[in-house]
PDB file of N, CA and C in Angstrom:
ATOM      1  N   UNK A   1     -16.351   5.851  36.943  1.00  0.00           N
ATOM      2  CA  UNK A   1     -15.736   6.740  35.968  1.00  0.00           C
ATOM      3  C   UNK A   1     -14.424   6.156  35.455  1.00  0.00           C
ATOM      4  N   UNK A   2     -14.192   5.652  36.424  1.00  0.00           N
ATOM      5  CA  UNK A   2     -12.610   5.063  36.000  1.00  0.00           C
ATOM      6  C   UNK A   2     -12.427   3.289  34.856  1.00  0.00           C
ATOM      7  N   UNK A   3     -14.136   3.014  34.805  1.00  0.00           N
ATOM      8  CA  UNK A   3     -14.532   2.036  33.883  1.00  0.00           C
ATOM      9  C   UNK A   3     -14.123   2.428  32.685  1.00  0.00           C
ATOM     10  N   UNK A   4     -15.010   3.436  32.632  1.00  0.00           N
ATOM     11  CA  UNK A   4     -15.027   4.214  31.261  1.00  0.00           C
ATOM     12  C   UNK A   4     -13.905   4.631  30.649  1.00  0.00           C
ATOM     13  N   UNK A   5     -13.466   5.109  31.316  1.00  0.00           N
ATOM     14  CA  UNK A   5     -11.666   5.765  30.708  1.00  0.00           C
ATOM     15  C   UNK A   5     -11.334   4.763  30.165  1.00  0.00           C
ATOM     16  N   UNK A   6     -10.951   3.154  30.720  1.00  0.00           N
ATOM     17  CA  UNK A   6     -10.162   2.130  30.418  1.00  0.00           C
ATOM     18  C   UNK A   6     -10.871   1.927  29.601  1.00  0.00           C
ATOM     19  N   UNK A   7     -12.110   1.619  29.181  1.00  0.00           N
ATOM     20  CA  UNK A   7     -12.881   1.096  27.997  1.00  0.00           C
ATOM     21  C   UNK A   7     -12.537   2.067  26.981  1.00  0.00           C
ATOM     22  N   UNK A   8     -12.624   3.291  27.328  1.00  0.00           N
ATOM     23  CA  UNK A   8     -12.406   4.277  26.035  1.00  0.00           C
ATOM     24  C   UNK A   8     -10.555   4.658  25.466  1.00  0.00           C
ATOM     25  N   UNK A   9      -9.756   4.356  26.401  1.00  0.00           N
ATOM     26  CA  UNK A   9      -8.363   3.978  26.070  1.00  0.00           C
ATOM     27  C   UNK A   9      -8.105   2.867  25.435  1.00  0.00           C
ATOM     28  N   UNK A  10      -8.696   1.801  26.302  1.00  0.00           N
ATOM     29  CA  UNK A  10      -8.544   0.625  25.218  1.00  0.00           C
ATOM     30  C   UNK A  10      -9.010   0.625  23.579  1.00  0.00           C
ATOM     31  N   UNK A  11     -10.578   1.275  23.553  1.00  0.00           N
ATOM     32  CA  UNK A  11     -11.025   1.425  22.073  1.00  0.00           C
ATOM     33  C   UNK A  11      -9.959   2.177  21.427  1.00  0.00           C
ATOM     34  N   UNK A  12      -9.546   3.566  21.551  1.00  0.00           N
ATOM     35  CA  UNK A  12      -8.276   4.598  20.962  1.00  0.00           C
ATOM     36  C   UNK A  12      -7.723   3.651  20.694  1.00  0.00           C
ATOM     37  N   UNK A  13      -6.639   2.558  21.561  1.00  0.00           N
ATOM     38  CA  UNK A  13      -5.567   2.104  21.089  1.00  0.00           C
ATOM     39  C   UNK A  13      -5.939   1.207  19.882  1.00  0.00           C
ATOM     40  N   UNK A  14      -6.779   0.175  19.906  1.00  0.00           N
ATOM     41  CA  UNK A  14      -7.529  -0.576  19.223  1.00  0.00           C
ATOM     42  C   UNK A  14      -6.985  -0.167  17.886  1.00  0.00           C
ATOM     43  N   UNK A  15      -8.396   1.166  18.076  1.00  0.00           N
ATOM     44  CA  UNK A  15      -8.400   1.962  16.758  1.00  0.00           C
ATOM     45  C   UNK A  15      -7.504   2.617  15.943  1.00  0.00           C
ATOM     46  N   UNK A  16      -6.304   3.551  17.126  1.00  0.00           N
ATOM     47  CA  UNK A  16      -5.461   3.741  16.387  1.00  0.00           C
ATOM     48  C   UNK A  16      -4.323   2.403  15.660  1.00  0.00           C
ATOM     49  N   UNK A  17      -4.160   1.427  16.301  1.00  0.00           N
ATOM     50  CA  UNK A  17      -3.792   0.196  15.878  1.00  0.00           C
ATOM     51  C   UNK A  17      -3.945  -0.177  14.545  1.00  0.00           C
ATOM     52  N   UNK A  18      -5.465  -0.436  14.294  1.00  0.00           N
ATOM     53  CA  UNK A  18      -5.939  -0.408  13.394  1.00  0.00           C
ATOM     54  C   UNK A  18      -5.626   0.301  12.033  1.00  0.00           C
ATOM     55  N   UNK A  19      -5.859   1.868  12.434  1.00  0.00           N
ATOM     56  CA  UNK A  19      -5.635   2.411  11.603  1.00  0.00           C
ATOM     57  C   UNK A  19      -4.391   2.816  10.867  1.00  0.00           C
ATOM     58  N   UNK A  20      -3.354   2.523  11.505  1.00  0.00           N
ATOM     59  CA  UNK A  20      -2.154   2.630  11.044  1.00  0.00           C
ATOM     60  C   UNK A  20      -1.956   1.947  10.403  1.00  0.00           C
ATOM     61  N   UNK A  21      -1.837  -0.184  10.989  1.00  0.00           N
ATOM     62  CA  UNK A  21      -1.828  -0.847   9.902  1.00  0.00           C
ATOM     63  C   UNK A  21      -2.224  -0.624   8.679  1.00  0.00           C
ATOM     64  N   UNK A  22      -3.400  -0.620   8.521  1.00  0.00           N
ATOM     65  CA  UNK A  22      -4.466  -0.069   7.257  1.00  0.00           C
ATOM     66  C   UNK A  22      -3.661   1.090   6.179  1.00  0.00           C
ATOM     67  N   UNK A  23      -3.180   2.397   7.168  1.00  0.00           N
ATOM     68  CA  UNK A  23      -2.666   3.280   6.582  1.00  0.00           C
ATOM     69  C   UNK A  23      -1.170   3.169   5.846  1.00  0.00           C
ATOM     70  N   UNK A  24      -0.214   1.981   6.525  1.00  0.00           N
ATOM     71  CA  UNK A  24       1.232   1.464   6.747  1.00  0.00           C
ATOM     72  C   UNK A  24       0.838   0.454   4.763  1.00  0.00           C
ATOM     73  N   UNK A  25      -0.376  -0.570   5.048  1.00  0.00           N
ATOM     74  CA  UNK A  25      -0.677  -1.289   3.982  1.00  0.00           C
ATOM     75  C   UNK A  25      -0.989  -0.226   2.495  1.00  0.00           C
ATOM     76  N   UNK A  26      -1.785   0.982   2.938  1.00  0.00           N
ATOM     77  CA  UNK A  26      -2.215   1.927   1.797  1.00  0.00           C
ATOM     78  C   UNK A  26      -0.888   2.335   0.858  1.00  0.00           C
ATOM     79  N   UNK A  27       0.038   2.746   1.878  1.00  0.00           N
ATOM     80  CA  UNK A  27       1.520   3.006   1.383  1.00  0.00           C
ATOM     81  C   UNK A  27       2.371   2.188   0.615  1.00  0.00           C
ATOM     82  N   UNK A  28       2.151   0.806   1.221  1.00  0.00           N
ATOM     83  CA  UNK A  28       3.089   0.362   0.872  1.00  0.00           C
ATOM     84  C   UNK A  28       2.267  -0.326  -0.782  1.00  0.00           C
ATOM     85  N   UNK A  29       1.056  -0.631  -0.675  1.00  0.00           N
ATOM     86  CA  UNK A  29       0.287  -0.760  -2.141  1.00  0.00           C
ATOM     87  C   UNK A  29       0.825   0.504  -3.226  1.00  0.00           C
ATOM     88  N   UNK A  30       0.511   1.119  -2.468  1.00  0.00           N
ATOM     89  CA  UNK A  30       0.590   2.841  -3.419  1.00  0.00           C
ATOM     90  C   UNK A  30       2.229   2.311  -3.954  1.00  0.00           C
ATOM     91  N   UNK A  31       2.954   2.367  -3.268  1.00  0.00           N
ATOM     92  CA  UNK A  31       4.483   2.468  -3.634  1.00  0.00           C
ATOM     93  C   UNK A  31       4.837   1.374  -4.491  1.00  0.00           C
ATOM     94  N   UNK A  32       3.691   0.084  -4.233  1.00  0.00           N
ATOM     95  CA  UNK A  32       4.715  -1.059  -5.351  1.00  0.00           C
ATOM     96  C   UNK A  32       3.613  -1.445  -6.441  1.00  0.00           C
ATOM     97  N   UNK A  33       2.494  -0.002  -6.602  1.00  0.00           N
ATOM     98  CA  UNK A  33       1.920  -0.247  -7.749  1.00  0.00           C
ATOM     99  C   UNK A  33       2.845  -0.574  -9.183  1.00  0.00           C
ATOM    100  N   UNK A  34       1.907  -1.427  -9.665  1.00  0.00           N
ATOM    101  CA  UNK A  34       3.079  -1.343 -11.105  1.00  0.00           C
ATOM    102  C   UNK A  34       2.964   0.033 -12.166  1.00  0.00           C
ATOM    103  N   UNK A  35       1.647   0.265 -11.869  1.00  0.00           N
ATOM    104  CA  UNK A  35       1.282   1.834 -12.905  1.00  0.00           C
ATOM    105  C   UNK A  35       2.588   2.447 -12.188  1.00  0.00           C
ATOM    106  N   UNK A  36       2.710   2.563 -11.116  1.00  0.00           N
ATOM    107  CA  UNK A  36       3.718   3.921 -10.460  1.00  0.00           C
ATOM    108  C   UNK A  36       5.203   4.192 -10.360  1.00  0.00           C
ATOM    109  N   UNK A  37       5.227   2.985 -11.046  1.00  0.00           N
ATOM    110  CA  UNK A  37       7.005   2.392 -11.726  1.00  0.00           C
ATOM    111  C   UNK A  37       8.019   3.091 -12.260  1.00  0.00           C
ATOM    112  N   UNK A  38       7.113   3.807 -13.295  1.00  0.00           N
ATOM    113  CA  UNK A  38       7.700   4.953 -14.090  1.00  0.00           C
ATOM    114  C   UNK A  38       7.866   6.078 -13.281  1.00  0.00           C
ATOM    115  N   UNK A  39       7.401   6.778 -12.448  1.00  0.00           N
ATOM    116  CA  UNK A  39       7.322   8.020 -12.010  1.00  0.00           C
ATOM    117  C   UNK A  39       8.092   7.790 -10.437  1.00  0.00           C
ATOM    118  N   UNK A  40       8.260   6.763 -10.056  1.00  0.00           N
ATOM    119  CA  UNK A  40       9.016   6.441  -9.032  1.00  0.00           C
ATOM    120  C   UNK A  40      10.636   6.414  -9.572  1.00  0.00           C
ATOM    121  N   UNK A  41      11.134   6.239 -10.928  1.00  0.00           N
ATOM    122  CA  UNK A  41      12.393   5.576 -11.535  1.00  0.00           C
ATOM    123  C   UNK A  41      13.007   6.584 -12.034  1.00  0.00           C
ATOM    124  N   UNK A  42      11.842   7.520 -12.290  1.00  0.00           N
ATOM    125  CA  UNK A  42      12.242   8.898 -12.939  1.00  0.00           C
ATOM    126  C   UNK A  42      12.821   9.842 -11.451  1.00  0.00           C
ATOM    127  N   UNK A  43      12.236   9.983 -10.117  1.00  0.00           N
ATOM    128  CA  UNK A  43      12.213  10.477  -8.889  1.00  0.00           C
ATOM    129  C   UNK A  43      13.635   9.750  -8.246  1.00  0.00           C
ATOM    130  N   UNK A  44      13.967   8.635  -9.030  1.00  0.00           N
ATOM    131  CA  UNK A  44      14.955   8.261  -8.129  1.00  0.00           C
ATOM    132  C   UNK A  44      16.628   8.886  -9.077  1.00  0.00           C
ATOM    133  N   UNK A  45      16.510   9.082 -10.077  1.00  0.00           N
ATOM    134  CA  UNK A  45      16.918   9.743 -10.984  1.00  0.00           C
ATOM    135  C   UNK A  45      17.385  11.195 -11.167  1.00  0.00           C
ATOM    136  N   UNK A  46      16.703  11.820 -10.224  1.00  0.00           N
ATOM    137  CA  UNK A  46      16.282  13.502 -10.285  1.00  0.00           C
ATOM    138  C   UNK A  46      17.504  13.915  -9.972  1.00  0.00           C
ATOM    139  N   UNK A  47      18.551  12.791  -8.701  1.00  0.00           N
ATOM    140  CA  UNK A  47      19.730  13.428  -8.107  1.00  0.00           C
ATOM    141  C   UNK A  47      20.926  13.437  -8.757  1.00  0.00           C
ATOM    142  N   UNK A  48      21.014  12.779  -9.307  1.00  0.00           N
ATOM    143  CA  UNK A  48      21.874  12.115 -10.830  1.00  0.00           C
ATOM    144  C   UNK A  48      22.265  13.225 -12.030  1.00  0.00           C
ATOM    145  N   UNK A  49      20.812  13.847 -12.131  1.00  0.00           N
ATOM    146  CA  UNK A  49      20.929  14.690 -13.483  1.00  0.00           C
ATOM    147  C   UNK A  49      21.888  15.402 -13.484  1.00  0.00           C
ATOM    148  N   UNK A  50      22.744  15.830 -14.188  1.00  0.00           N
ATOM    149  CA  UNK A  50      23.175  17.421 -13.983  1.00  0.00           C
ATOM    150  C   UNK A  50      23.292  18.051 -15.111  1.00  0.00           C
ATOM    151  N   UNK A  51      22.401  19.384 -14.669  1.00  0.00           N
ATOM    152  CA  UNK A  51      21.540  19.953 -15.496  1.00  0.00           C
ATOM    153  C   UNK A  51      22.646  21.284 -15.876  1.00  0.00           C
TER     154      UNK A  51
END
């Protein structure tokens, strides 16, 4: 029983490993799209205004 655990802890970590990178890369694409330039410049802007 105590095989199994370690095999199935090890896969979790693996996986969560995995998936973060993956998720860490999604972000950081998303953020230095060039479409998303504008709406990021405008957001950085918002604190500035005074309305």
């Amino acid at each position: 029983m105590d095989g199994v655990y370690t095999e199935l802890a090890s896969f979790a970590q693996t996986f969560g490993l995995v998936y973060f990178v993956i998720l860490f890369l999604g972000v950081v694409a998303y953020a230095l799209w060039p479409k998303n330039r504008k709406r990021f410049e405008e957001a950085a802007h918002i604190p500035l205004r005074e309305d």
